[in-house]
C-alpha atoms as a PDB file:
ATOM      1  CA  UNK A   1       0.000   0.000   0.000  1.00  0.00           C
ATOM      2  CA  UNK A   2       1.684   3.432   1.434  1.00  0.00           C
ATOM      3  CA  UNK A   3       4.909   1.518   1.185  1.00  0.00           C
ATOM      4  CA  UNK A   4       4.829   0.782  -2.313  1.00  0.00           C
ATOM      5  CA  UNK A   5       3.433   4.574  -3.576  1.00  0.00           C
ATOM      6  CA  UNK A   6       6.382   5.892  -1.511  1.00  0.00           C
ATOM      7  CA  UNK A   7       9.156   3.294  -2.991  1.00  0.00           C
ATOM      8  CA  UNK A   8       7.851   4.407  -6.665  1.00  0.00           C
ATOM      9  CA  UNK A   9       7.579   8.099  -6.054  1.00  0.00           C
ATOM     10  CA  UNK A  10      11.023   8.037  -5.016  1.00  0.00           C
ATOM     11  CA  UNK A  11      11.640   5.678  -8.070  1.00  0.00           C
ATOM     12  CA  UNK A  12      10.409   8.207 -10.249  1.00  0.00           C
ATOM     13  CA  UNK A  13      12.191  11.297  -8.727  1.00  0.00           C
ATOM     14  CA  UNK A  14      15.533   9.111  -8.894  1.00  0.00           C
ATOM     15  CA  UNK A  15      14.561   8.913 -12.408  1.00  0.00           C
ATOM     16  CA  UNK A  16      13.236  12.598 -13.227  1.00  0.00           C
ATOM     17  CA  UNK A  17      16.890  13.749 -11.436  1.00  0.00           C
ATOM     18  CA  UNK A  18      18.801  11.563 -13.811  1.00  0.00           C
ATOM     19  CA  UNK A  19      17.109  12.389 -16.859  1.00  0.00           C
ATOM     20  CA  UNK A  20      17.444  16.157 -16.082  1.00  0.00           C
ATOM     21  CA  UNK A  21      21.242  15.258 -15.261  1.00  0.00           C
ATOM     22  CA  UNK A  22      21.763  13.207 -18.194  1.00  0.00           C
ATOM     23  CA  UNK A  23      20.073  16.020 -20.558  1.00  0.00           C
ATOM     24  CA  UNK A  24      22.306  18.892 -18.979  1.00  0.00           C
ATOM     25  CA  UNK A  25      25.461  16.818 -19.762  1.00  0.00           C
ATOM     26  CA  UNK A  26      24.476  16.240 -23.139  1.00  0.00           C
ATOM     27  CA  UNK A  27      23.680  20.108 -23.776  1.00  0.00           C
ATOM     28  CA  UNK A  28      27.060  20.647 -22.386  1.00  0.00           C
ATOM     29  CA  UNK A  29      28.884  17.920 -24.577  1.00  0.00           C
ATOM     30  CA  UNK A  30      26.436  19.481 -27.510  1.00  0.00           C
ATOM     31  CA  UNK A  31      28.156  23.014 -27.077  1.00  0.00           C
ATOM     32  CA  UNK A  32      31.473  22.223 -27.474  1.00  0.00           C
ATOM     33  CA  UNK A  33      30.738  19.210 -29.984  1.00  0.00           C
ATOM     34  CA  UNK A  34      28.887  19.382 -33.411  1.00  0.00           C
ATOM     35  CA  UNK A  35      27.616  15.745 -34.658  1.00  0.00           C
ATOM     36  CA  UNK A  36      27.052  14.038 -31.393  1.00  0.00           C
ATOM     37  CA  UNK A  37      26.135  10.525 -31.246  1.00  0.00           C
ATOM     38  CA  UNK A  38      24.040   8.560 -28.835  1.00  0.00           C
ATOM     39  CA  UNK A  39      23.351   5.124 -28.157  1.00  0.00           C
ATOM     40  CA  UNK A  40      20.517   4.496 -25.825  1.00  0.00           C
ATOM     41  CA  UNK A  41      20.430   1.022 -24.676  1.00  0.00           C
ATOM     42  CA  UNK A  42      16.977  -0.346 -23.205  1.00  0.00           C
ATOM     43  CA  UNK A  43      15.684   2.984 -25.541  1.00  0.00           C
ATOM     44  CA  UNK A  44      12.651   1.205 -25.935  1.00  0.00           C
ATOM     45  CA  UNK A  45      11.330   0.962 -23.006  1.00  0.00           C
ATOM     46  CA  UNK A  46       9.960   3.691 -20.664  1.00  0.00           C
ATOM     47  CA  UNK A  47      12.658   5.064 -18.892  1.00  0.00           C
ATOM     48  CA  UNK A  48      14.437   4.811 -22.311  1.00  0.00           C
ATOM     49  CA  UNK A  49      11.655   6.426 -24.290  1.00  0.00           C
ATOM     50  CA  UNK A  50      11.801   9.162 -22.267  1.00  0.00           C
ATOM     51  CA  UNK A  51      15.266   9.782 -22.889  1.00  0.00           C
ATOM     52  CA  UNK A  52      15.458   9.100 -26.498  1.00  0.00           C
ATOM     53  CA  UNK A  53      12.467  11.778 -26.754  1.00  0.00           C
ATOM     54  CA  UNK A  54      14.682  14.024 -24.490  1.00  0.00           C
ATOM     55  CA  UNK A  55      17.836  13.749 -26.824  1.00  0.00           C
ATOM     56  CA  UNK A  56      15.267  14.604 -29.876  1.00  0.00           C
ATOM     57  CA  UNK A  57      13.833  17.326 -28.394  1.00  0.00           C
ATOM     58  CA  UNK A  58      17.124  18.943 -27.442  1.00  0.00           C
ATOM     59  CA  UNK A  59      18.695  18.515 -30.987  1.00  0.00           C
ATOM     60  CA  UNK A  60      15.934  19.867 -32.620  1.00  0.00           C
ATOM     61  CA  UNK A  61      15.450  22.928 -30.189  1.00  0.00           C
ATOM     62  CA  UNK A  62      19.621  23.512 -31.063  1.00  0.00           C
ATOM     63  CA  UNK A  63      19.422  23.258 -34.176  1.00  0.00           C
ATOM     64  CA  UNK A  64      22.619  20.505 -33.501  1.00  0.00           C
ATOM     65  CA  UNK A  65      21.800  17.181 -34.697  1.00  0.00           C
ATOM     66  CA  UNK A  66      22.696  14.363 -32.008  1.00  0.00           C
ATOM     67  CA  UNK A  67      22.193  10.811 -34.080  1.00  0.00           C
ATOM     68  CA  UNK A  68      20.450   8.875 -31.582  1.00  0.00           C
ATOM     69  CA  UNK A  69      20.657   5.385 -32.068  1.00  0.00           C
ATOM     70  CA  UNK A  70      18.330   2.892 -29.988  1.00  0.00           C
ATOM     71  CA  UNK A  71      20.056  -0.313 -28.710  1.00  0.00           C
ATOM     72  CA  UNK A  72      18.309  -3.749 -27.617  1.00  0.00           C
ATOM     73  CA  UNK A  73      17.876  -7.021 -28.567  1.00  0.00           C
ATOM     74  CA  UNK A  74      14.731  -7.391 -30.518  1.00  0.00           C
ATOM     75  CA  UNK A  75      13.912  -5.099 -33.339  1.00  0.00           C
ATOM     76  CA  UNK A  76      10.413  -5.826 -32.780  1.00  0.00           C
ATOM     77  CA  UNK A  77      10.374  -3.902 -29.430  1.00  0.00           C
ATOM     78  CA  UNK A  78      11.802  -0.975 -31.225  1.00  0.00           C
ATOM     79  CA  UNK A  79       9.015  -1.054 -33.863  1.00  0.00           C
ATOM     80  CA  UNK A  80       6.167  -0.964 -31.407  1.00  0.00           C
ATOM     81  CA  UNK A  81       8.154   1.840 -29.379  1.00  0.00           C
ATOM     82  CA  UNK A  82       8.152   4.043 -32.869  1.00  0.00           C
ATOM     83  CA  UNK A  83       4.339   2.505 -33.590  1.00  0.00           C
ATOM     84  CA  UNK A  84       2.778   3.710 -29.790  1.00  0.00           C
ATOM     85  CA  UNK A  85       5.082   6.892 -30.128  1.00  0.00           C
ATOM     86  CA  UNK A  86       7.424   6.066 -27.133  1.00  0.00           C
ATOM     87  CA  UNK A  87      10.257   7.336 -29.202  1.00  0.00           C
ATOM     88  CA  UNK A  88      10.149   9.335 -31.992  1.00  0.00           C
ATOM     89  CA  UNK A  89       9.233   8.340 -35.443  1.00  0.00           C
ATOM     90  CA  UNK A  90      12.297  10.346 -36.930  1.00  0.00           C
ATOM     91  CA  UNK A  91      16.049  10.769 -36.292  1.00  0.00           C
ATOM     92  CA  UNK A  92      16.024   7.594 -34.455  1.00  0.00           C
ATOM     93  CA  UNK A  93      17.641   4.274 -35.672  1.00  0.00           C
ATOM     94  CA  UNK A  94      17.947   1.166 -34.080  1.00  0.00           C
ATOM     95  CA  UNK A  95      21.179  -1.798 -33.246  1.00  0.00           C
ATOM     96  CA  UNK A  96      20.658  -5.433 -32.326  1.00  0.00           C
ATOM     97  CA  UNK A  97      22.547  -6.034 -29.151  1.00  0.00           C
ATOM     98  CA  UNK A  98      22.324  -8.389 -25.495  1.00  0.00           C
ATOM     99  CA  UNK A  99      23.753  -6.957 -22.829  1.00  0.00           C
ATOM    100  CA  UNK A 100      23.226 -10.264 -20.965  1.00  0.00           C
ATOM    101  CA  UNK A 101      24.738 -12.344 -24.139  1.00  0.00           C
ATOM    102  CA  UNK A 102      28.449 -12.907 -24.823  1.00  0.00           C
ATOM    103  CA  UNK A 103      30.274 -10.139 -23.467  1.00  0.00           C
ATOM    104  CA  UNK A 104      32.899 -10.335 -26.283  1.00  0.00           C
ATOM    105  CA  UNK A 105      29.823 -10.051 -28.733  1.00  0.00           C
ATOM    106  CA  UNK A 106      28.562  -7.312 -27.081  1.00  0.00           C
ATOM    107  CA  UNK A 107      32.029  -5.311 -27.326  1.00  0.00           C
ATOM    108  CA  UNK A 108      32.064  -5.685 -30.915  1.00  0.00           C
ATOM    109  CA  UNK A 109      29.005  -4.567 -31.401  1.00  0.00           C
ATOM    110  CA  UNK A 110      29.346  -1.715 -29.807  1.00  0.00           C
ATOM    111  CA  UNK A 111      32.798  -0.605 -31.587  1.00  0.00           C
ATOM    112  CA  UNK A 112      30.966  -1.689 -35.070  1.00  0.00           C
ATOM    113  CA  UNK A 113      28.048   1.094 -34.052  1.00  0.00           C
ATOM    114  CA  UNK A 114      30.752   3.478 -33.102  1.00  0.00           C
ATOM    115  CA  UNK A 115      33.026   2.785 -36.448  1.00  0.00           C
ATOM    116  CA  UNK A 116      29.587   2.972 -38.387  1.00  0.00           C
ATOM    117  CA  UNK A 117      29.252   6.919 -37.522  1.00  0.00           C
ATOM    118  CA  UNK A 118      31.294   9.143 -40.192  1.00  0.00           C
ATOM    119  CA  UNK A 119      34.814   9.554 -39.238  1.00  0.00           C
ATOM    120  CA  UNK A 120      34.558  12.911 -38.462  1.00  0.00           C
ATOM    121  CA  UNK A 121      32.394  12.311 -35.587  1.00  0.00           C
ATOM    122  CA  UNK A 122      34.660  11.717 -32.857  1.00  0.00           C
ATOM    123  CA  UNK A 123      31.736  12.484 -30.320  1.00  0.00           C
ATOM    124  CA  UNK A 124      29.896   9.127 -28.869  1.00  0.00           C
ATOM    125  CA  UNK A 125      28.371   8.811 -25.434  1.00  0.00           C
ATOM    126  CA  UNK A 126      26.279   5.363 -24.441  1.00  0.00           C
ATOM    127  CA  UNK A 127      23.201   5.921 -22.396  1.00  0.00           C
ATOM    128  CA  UNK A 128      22.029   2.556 -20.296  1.00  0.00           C
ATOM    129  CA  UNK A 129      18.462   2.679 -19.678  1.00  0.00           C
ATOM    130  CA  UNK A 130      18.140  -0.856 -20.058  1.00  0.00           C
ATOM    131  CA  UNK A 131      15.936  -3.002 -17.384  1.00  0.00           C
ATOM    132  CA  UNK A 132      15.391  -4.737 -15.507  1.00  0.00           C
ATOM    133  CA  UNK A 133      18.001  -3.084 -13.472  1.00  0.00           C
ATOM    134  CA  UNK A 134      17.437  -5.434 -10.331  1.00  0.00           C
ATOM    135  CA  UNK A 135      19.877  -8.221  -9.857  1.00  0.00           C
ATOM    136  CA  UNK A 136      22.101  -7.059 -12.809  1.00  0.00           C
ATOM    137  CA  UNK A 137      25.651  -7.383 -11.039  1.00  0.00           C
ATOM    138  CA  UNK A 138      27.925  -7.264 -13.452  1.00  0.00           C
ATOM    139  CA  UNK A 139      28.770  -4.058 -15.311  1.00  0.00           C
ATOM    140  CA  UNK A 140      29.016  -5.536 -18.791  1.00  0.00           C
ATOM    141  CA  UNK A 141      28.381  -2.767 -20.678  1.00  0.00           C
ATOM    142  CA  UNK A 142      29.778  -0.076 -18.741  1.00  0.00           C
ATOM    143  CA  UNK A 143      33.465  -2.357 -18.899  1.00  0.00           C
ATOM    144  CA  UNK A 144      32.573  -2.759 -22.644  1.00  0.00           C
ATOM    145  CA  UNK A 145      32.757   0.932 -22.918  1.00  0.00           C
ATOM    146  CA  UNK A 146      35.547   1.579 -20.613  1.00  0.00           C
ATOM    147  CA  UNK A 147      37.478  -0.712 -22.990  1.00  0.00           C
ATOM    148  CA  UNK A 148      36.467   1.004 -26.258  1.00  0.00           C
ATOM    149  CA  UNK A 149      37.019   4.413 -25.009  1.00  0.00           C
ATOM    150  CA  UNK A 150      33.260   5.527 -25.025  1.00  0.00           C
ATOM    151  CA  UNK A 151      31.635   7.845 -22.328  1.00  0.00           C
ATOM    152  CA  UNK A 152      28.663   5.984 -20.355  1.00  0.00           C
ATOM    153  CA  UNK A 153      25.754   7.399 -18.601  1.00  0.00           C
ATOM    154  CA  UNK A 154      23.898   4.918 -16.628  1.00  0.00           C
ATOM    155  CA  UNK A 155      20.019   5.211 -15.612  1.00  0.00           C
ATOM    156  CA  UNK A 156      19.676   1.977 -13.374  1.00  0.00           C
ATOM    157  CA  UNK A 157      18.986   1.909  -9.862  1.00  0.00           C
ATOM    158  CA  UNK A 158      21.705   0.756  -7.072  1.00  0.00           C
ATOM    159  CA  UNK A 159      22.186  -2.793  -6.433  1.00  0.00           C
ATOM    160  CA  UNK A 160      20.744  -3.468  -3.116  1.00  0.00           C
END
């Protein structure tokens, strides 16, 4: 009852704060950086709707592009988020990858996505949004990134 509307009101301020956070860091990287590039993994879901529509409604209102790119493993998910409007019809593509698969797989993924952006584009930054974000205790993604050299902003809740 009580319990439960206070856990997810907190939920959701944890998650308004680190949208707001995540938006002000990529306005920042946006004013120093022209052709930014975002991959938000789990961009399908809510959380990751929400910044996916975020990162489109920034680039647009700069009149910077930022190529978001929507990460997860089944491309059907992605076409119902663009079909019920969770993400944006426009400006927003979509890679095939398990962050709970081969780790190795995952990696080269990832540096495939970044080598697929012109060369020009030196600016990438990985957004995990990705759930469910209890019991996930190993940082796959965020060493996959380390490794590659790619900035990483992560949405999930602590481990408890």
């Amino acid at each position: 009852g009580i319990q439960h509307a206070v856990n997810k009101a907190k939920m959701m301020v944890g998650v308004t704060i680190v949208l707001l956070l995540l938006v002000f860091s990529i306005a920042l990287l946006n004013s120093c950086c022209v052709g930014l590039n975002v991959l938000v993994v789990g961009g399908s879901g809510r959380v990751g709707g929400s910044t996916v529509r975020w990162l489109k409604t920034l680039s647009d209102r700069e009149q910077n592009p930022i190529s978001i790119t929507v990460g997860g493993r089944r491309s059907e998910s992605y076409q119902a988020a663009l079909r019920n409007k969770v993400i944006p019809s426009e400006g927003v593509d979509f890679v095939s990858l398990d962050i709970d698969g081969d780790e190795s797989a995952l990696k080269q993924t990832l540096e495939q996505w970044k080598n697929s952006r012109s060369p020009s584009d030196d600016d990438y930054m990985v957004v995990h949004t990705g759930g469910p974000f209890q019991g996930r205790t190993s940082p796959v993604l965020l060493r996959s990134c380390i490794e590659l050299a790619m900035p990483y902003a992560d949405v999930c809740d602590e481990f408890e």
